[in-house]
Protein backbone atom coordinates (compact mmCIF):
# COMPACT_ATOMS: atom_id res chain seq x y z
CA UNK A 1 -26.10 47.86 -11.75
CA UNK A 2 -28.47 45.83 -9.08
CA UNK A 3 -32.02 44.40 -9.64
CA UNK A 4 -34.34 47.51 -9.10
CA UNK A 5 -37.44 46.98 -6.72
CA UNK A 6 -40.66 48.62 -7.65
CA UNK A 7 -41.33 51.54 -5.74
CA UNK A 8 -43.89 50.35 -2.95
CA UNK A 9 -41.24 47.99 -2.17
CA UNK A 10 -38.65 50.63 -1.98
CA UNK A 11 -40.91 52.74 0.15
CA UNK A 12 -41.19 49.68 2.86
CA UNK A 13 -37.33 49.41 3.02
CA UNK A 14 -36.96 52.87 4.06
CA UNK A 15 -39.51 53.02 6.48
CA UNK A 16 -38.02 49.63 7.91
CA UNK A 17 -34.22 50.95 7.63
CA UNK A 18 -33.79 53.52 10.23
CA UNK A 19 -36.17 51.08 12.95
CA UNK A 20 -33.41 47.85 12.57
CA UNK A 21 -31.12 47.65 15.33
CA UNK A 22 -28.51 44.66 15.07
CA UNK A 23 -29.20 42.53 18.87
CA UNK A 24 -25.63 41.34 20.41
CA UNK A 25 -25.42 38.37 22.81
CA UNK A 26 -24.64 39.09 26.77
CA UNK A 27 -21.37 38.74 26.49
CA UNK A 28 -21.23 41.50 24.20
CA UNK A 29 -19.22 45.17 25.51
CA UNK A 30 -21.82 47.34 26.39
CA UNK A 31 -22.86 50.26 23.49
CA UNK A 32 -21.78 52.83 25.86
CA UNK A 33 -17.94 51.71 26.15
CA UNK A 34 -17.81 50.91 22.13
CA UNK A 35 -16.19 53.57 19.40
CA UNK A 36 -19.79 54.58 17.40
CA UNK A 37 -18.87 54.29 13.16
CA UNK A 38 -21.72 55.17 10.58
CA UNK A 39 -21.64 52.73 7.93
CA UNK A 40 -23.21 54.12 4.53
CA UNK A 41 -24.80 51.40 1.97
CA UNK A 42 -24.46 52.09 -1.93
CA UNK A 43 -28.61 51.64 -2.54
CA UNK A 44 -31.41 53.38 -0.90
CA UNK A 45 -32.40 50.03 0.65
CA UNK A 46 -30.50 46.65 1.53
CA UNK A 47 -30.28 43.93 -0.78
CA UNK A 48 -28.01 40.45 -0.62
CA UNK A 49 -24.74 42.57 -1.05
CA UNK A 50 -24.73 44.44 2.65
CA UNK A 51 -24.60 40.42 4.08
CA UNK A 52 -21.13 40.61 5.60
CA UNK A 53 -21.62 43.83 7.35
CA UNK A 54 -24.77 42.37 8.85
CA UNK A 55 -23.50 39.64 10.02
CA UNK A 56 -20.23 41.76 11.55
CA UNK A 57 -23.28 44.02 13.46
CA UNK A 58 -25.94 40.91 14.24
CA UNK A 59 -22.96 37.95 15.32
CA UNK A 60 -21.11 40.91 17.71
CA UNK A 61 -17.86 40.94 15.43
CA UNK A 62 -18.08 44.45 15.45
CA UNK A 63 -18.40 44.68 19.27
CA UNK A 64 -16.16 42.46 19.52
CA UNK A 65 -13.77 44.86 17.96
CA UNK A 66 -15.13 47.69 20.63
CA UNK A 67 -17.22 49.43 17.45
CA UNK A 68 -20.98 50.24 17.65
CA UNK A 69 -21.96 50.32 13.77
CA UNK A 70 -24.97 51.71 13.17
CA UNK A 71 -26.04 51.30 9.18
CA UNK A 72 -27.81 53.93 6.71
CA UNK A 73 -29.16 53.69 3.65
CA UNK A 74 -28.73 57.38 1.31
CA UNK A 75 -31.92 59.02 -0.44
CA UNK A 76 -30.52 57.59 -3.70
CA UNK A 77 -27.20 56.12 -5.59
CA UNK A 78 -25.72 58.99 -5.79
CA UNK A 79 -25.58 60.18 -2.49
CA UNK A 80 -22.73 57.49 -0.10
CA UNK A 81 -19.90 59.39 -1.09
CA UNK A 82 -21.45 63.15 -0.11
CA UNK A 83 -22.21 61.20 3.13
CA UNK A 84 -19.08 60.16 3.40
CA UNK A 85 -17.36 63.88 3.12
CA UNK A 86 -20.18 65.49 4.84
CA UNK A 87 -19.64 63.49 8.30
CA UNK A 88 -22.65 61.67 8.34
CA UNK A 89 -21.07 58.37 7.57
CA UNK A 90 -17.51 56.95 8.43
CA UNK A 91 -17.37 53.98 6.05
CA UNK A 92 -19.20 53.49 2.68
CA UNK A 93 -19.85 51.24 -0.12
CA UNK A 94 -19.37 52.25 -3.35
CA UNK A 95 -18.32 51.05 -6.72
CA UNK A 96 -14.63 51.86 -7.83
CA UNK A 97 -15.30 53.65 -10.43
CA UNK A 98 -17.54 56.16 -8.91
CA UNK A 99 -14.51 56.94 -6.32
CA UNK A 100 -12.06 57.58 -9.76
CA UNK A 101 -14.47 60.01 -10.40
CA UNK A 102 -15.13 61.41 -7.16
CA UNK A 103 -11.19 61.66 -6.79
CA UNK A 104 -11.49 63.33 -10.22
CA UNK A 105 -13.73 65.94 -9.22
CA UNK A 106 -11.22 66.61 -5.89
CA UNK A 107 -13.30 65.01 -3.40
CA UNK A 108 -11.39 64.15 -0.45
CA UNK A 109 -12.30 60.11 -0.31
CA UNK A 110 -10.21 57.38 -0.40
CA UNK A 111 -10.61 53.40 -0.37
CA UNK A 112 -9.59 51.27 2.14
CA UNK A 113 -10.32 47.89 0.52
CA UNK A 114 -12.00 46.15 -1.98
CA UNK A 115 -15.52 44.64 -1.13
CA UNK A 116 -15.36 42.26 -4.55
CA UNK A 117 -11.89 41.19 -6.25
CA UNK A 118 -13.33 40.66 -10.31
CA UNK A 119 -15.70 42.26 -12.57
CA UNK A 120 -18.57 39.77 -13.06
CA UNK A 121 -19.97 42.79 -15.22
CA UNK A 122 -21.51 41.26 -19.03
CA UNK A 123 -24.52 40.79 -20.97
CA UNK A 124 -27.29 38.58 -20.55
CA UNK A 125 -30.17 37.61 -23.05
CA UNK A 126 -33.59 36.43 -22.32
CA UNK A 127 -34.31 32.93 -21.15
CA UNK A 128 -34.41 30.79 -24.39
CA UNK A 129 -32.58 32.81 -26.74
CA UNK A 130 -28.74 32.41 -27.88
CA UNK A 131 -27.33 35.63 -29.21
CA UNK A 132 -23.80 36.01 -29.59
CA UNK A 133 -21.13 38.76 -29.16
CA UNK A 134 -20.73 38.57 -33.44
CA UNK A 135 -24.26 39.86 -33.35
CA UNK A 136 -24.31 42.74 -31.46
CA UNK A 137 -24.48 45.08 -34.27
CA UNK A 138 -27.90 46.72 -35.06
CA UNK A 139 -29.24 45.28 -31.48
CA UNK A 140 -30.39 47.15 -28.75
CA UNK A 141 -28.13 47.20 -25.23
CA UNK A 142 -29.94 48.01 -22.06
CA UNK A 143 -28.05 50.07 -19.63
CA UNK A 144 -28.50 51.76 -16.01
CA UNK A 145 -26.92 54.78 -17.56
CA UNK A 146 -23.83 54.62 -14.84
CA UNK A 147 -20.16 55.26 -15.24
CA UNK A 148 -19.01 51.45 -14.86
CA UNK A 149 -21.61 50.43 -18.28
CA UNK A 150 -20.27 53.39 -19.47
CA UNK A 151 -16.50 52.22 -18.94
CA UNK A 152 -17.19 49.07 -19.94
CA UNK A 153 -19.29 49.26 -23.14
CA UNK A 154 -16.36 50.44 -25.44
CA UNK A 155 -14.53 47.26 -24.44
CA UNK A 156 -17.47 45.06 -25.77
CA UNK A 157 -17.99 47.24 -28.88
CA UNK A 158 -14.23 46.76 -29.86
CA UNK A 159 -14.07 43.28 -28.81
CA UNK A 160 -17.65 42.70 -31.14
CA UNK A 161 -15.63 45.00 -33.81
CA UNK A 162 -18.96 47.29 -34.61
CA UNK A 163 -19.17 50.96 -33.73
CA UNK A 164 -20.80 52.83 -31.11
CA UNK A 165 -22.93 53.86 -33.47
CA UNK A 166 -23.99 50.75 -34.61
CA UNK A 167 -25.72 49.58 -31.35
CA UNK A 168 -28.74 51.12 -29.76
CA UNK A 169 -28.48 51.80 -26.11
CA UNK A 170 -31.54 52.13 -23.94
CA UNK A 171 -31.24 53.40 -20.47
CA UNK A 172 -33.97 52.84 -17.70
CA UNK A 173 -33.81 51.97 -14.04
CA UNK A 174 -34.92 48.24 -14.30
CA UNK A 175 -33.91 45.94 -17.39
CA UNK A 176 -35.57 43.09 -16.06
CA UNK A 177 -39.12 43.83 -17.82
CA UNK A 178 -37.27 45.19 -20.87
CA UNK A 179 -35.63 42.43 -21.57
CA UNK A 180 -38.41 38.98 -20.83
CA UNK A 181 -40.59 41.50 -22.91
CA UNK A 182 -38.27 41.63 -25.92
CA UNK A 183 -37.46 45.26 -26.03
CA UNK A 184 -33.78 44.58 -25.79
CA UNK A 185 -31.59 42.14 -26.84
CA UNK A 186 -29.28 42.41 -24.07
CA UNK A 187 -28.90 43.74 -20.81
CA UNK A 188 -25.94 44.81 -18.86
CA UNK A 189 -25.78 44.23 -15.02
CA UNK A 190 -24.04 41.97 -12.88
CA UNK A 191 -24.18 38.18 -12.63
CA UNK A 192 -25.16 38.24 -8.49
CA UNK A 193 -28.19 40.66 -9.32
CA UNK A 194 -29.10 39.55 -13.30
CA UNK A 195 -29.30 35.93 -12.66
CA UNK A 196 -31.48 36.25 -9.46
CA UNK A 197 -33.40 38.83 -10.81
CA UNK A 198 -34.26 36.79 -13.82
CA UNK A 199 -34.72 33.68 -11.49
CA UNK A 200 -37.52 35.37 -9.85
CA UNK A 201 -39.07 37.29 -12.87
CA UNK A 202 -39.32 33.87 -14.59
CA UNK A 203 -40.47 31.03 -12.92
CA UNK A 204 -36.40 29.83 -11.96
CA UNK A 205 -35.19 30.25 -15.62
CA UNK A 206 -31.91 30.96 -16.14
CA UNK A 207 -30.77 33.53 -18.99
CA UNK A 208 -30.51 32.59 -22.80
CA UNK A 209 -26.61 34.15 -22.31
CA UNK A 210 -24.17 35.02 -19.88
CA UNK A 211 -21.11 37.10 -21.35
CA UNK A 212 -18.70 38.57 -18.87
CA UNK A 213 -14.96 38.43 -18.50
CA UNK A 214 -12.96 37.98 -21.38
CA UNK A 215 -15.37 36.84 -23.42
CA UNK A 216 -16.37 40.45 -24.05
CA UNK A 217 -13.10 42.18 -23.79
CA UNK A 218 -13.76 43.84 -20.57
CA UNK A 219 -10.70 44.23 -17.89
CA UNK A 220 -11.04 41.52 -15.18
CA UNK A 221 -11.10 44.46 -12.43
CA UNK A 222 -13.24 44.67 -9.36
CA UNK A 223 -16.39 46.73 -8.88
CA UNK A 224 -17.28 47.48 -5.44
CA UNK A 225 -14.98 48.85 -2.75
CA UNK A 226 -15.38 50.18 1.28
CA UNK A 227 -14.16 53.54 1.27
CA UNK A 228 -13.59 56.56 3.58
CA UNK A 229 -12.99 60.65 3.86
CA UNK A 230 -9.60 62.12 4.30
CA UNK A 231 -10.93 63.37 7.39
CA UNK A 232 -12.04 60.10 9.05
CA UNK A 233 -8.87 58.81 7.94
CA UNK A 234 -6.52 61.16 9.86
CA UNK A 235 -8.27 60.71 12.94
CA UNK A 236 -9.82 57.41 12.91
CA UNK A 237 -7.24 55.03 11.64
CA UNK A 238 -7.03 52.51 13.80
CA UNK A 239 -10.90 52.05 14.21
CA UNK A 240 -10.90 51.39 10.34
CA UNK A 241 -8.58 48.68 10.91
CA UNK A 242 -10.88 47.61 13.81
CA UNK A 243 -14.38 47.88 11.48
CA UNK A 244 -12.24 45.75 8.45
CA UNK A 245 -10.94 42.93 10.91
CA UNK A 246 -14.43 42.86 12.36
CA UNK A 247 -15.81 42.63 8.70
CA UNK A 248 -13.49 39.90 7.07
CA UNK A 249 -14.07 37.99 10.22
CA UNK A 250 -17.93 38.34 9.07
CA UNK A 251 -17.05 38.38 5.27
CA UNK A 252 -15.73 34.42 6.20
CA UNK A 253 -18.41 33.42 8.16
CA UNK A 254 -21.09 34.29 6.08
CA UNK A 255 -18.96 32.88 2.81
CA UNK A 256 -18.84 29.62 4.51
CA UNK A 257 -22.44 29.82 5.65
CA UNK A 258 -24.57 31.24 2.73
CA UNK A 259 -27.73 30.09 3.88
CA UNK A 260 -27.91 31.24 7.53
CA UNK A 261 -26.22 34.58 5.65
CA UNK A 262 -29.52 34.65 3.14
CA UNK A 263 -31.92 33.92 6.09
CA UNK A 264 -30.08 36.36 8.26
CA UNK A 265 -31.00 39.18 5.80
CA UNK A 266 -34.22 38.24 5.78
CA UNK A 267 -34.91 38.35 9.52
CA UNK A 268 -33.36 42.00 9.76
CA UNK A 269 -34.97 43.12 6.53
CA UNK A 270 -38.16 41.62 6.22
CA UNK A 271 -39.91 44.37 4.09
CA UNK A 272 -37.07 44.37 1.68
CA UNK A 273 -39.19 43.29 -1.25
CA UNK A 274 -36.21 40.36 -2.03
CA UNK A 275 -37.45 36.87 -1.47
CA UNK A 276 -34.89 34.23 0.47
CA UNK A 277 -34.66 32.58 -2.98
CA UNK A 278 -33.23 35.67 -4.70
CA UNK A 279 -31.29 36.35 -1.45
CA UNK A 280 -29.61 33.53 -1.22
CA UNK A 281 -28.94 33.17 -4.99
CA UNK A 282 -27.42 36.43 -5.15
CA UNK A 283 -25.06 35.07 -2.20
CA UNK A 284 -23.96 32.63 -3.78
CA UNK A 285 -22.71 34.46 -6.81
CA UNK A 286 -20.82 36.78 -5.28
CA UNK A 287 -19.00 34.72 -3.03
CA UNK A 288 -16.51 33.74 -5.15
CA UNK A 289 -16.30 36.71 -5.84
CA UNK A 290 -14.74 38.11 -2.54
CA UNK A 291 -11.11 36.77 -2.82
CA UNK A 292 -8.39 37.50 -5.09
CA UNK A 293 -6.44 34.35 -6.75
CA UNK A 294 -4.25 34.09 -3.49
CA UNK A 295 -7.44 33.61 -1.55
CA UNK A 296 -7.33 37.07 0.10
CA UNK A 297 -10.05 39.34 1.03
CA UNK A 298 -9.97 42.87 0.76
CA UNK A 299 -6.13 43.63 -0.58
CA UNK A 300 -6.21 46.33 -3.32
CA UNK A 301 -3.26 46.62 -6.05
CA UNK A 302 -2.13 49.37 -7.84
CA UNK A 303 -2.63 47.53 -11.09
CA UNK A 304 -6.29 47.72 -10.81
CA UNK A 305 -6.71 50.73 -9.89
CA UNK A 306 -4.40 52.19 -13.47
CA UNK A 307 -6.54 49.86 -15.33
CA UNK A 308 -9.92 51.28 -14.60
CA UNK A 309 -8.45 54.97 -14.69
CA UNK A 310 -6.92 54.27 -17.68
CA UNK A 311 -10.28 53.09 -19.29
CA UNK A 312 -12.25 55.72 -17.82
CA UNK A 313 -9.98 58.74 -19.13
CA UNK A 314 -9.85 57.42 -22.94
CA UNK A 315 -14.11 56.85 -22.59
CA UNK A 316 -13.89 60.53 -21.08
CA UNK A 317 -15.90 59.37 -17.84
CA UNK A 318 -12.57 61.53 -15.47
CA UNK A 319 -10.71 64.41 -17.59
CA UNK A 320 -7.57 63.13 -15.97
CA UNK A 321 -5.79 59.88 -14.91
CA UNK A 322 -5.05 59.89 -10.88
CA UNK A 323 -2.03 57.97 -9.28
CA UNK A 324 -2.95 54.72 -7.94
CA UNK A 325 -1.75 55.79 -4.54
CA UNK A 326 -4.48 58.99 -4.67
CA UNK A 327 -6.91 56.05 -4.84
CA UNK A 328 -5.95 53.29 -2.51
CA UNK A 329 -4.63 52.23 0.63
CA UNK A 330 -3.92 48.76 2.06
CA UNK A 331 -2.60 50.32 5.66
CA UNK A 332 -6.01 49.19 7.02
CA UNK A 333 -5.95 45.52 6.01
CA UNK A 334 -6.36 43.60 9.10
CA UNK A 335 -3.61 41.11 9.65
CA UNK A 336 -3.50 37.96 7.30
């Protein structure tokens, strides 16, 4: 669900990513007296979203906290959570619903707080145009072809009231082209990578249509959470605590300070292929999307967690429907 970069981009990022080391100020601990965690990005290469554990690494937060973080980036976007049960990472991003599923499958993960608190999931239509929900039917959906569009797509069919059938889905890695080209009507991604991404493509136009939230029946639920193995979990606890005090302290800071978060990114990532305008647009969408209605970061319920499982059991994306508790745990929160 992000804003794919073409692939000599793609093939700068990696070269760059295992050459960036975060720089600390003097009075910084020293790397040798600091607890060493792997942290394990949800894309092959950064983009906007991996701001607050940048800032945790580059302002010292995470020293701070007596961690050296070091960051990787997996061969592709299926890979975090293997890295996460394999031992090559401690701490990962991923999106909620691929941890149901990994759960699902018996996979020995579990999530220790949510990185976003909503789902600013929809559908977007091309700069200019204005098509509606009530005329979905006989147009053509783009989709990444992952387990969240394919959660979330029976919602908007039932809320448009047309059949499965009735809509033509076309999967592909970038709907960007697709769509400014006319060979979909809509396309399905998130509003802090669509809007940017369309931004850029098109000379700072905005889309025709934004649809999200209730609008298109889909459960207000959030996307993206940090999560862990079993095994790092028994024996690390407390430096999990440690890495998510460190990180809301950087989650805050770079909330509060979006553009010296944006031009942060771009100093540590210049081959990233994302201009600061895109960087710092994409920022500023998902800021607000960081905090639940109590203005909390992080806090997972178990409500969220049954609504998603629910969903993804009757669209047959998990054969069975896990207890919230198999999911979640909040015992890492730092302290309010």
């Amino acid at each position: 669900m992000k804003y794919r970069l073409g692939s000599l981009a793609l093939v700068g990022v990696l070269l760059l990513a295992p050459l960036f080391v975060a720089s600390y100020s003097s009075a910084s601990a020293s790397a040798t007296s600091l607890h060493s965690l792997t942290f394990a990005y949800d894309w092959p290469g950064p983009d906007m979203e991996i701001i607050p554990v940048l800032v945790a690494k580059e302002k010292g937060y995470f020293a701070k906290a007596g961690l050296n973080v070091s960051i990787k980036f997996p061969p592709n976007t299926s890979t975090t959570i293997k890295m996460l049960t394999t031992g090559s990472a401690d701490v990962g991003l991923v999106t909620t619903a691929d941890l149901v599923s990994a759960v699902d499958a018996s996979v020995p993960v579990t999530s220790i707080a949510n990185y976003s608190m909503s789902n600013n999931w929809g559908l977007f239509t091309k700069p200019g145009t204005k098509l509606s929900l009530s005329q979905l039917k006989g147009k053509t959906v783009f989709s990444f072809g992952d387990n969240w569009t394919a959660t979330m797509l029976p919602f908007v069919f039932k809320k448009a009231g047309v059949s499965a059938s009735s809509v033509k889905v076309v999967t592909s890695t970038n709907d960007i082209p697709l769509l400014l080209n006319g060979r979909v009507n809509f396309s399905t991604n998130t509003t802090n990578y669509e809007i940017p991404g369309i931004e850029g493509a098109d000379k700072g136009q905005q889309p025709g249509e934004v649809l999200t939230g209730a609008a298109i029946g889909v459960p207000n639920i959030p996307i993206w959470d940090y999560a862990t193995s079993k095994s790092v979990e028994s024996s690390s606890g407390k430096y999990l605590t440690a890495f998510l005090s460190a990180l809301k302290q950087a989650t805050a800071w770079a909330a509060a300070n979006p553009d010296a978060a944006a031009t942060l990114f771009d100093k540590a990532y210049p081959s990233s292929g994302y201009t600061n305008a895109y960087n710092l647009s994409g920022w500023k969408l998902t800021v607000p999307l960081l905090t639940n209605a109590k203005g909390q970061y992080f806090v997972e319920t178990d409500a969220q967690w049954t609504e998603l499982t629910s969903a993804m059991k009757a669209v047959k994306e998990i054969t069975s429907q896990p207890s919230p508790s198999s999911l979640y745990t909040n015992k890492y929160q730092p302290a309010a």
